[in-house]
C-alpha atoms as a PDB file:
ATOM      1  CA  UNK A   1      19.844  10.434   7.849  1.00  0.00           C
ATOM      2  CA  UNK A   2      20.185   7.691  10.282  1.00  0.00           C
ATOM      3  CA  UNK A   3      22.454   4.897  10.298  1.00  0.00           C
ATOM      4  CA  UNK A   4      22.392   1.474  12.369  1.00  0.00           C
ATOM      5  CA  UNK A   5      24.499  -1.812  12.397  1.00  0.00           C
ATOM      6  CA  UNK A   6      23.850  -5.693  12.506  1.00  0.00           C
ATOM      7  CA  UNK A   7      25.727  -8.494  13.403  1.00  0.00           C
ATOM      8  CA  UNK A   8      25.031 -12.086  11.937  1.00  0.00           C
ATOM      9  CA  UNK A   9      26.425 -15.553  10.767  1.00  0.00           C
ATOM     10  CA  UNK A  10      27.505 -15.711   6.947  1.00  0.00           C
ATOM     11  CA  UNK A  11      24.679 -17.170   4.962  1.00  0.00           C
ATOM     12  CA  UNK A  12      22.143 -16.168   7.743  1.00  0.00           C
ATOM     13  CA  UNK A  13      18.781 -14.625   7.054  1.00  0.00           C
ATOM     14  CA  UNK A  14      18.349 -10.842   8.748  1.00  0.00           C
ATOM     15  CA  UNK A  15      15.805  -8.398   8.229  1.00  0.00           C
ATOM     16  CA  UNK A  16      15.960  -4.366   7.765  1.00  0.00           C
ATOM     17  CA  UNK A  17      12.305  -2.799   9.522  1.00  0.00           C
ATOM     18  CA  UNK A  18      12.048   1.319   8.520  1.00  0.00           C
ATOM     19  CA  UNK A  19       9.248   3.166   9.681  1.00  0.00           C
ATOM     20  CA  UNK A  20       7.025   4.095   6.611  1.00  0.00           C
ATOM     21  CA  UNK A  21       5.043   7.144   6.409  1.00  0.00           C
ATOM     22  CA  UNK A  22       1.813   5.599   4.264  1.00  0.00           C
ATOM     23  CA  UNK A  23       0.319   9.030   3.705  1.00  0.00           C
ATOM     24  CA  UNK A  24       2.932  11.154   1.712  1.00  0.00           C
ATOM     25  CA  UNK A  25       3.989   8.858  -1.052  1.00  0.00           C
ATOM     26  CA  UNK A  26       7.585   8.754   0.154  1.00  0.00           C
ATOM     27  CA  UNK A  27       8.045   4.577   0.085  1.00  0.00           C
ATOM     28  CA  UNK A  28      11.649   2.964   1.248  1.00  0.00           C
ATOM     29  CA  UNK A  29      14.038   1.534  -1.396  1.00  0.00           C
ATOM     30  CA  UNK A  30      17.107  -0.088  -1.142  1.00  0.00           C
ATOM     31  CA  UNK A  31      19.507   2.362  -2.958  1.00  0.00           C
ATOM     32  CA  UNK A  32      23.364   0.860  -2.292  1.00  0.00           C
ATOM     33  CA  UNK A  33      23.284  -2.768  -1.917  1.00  0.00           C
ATOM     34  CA  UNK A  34      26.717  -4.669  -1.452  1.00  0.00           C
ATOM     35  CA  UNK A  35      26.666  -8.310  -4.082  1.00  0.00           C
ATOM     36  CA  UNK A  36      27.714  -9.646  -0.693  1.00  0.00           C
ATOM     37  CA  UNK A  37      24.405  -9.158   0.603  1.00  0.00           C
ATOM     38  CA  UNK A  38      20.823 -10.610  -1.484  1.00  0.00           C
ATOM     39  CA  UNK A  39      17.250  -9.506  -1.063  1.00  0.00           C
ATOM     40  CA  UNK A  40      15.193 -12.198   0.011  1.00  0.00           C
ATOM     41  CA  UNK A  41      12.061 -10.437   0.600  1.00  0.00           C
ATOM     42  CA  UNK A  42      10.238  -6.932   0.858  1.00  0.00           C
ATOM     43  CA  UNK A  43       7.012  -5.989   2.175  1.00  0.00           C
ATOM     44  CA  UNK A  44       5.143  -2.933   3.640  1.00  0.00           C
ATOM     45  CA  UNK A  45       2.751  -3.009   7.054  1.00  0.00           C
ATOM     46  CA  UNK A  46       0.138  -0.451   6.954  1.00  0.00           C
ATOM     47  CA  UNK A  47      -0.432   0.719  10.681  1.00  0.00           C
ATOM     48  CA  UNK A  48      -2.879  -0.875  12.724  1.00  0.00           C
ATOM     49  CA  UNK A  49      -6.472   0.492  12.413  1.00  0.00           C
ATOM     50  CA  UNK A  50      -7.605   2.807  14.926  1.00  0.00           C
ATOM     51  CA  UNK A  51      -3.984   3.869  15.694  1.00  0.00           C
ATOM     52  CA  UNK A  52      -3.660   7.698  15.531  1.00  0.00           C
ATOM     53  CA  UNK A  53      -3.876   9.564  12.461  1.00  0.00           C
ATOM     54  CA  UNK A  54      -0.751   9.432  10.224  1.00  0.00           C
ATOM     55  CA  UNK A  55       1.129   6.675  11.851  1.00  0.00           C
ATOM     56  CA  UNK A  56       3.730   5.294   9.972  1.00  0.00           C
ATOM     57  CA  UNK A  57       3.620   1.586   8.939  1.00  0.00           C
ATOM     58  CA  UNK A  58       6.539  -0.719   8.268  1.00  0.00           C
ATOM     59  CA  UNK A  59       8.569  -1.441   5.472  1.00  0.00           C
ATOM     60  CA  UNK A  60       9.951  -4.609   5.940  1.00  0.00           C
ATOM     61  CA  UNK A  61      13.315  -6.098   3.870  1.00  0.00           C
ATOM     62  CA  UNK A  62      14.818  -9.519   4.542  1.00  0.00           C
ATOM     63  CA  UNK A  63      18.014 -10.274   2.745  1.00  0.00           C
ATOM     64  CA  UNK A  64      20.862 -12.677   3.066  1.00  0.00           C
ATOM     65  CA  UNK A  65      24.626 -12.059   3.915  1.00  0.00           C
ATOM     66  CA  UNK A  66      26.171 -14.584   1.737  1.00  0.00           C
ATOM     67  CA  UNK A  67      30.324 -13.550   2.443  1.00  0.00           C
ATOM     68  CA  UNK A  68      31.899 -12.916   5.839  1.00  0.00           C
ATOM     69  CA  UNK A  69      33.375  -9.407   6.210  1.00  0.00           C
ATOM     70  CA  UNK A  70      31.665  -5.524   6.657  1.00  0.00           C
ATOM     71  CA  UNK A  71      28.646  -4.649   4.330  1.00  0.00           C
ATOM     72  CA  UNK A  72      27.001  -1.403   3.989  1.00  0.00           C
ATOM     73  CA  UNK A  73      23.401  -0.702   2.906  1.00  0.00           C
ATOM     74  CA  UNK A  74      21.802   2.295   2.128  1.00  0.00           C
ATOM     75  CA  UNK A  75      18.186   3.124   1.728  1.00  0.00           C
ATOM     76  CA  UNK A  76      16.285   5.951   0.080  1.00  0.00           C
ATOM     77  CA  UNK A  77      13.201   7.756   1.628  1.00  0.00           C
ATOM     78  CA  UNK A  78      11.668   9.142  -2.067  1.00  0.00           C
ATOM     79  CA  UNK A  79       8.610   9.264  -4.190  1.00  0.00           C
ATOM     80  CA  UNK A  80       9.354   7.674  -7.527  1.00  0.00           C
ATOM     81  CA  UNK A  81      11.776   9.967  -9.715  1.00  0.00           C
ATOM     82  CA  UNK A  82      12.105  12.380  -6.827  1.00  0.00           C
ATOM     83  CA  UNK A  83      15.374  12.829  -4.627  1.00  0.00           C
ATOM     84  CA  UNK A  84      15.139  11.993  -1.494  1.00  0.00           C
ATOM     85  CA  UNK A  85      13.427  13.015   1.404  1.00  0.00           C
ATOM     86  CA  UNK A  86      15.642  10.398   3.550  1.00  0.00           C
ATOM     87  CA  UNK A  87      18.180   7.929   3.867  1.00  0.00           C
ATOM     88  CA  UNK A  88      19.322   5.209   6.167  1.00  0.00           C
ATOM     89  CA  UNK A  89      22.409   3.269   6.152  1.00  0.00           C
ATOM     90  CA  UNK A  90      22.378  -0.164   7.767  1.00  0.00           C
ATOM     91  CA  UNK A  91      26.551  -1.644   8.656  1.00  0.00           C
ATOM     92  CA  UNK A  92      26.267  -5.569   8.820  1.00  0.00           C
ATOM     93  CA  UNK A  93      29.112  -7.308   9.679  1.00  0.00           C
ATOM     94  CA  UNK A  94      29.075 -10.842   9.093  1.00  0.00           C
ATOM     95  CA  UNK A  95      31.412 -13.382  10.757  1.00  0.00           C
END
């Protein structure tokens, strides 16, 4: 488990990057997600070629804090219709 925070303007654009391990199956998904806050956008990286074997791409998620005040998102680390492996909590505060 791992948690960060974010700061940003009210009806700003931010975006959410979790290291994605491409090999296992395991993919991010957003799990706890506030109506304050709306996904814009998700999309996975795959690693760059020739990296070393089983590096972790990116999954990318850019959402939209529409209301001033404290959000909190959480994000699963699971294969479909499996618990999960992981999760990551992201605090964004929004003046």
């Amino acid at each position: 488990m791992s948690d960060e925070s974010i700061q940003v303007q009210h009806g700003d654009q931010f975006e959410v990057v979790l290291r994605e391990p491409p090999a296992t199956g395991h993919r991010w998904r957003v799990a706890g997600l506030p109506s304050e806050l709306t996904v814009i956008d998700e999309r996975y990286e795959a690693p760059q070629p020739g990296g070393p074997l089983g590096s972790a791409g990116r999954r990318i998620v850019t959402l939209r804090a529409n209301d001033a005040g404290r959000h909190r998102l959480k994000f699963e680390l699971a294969r479909d219709d499996e618990a999960p492996a992981d999760e990551h909590f992201v605090d964004v505060e929004a003046s």
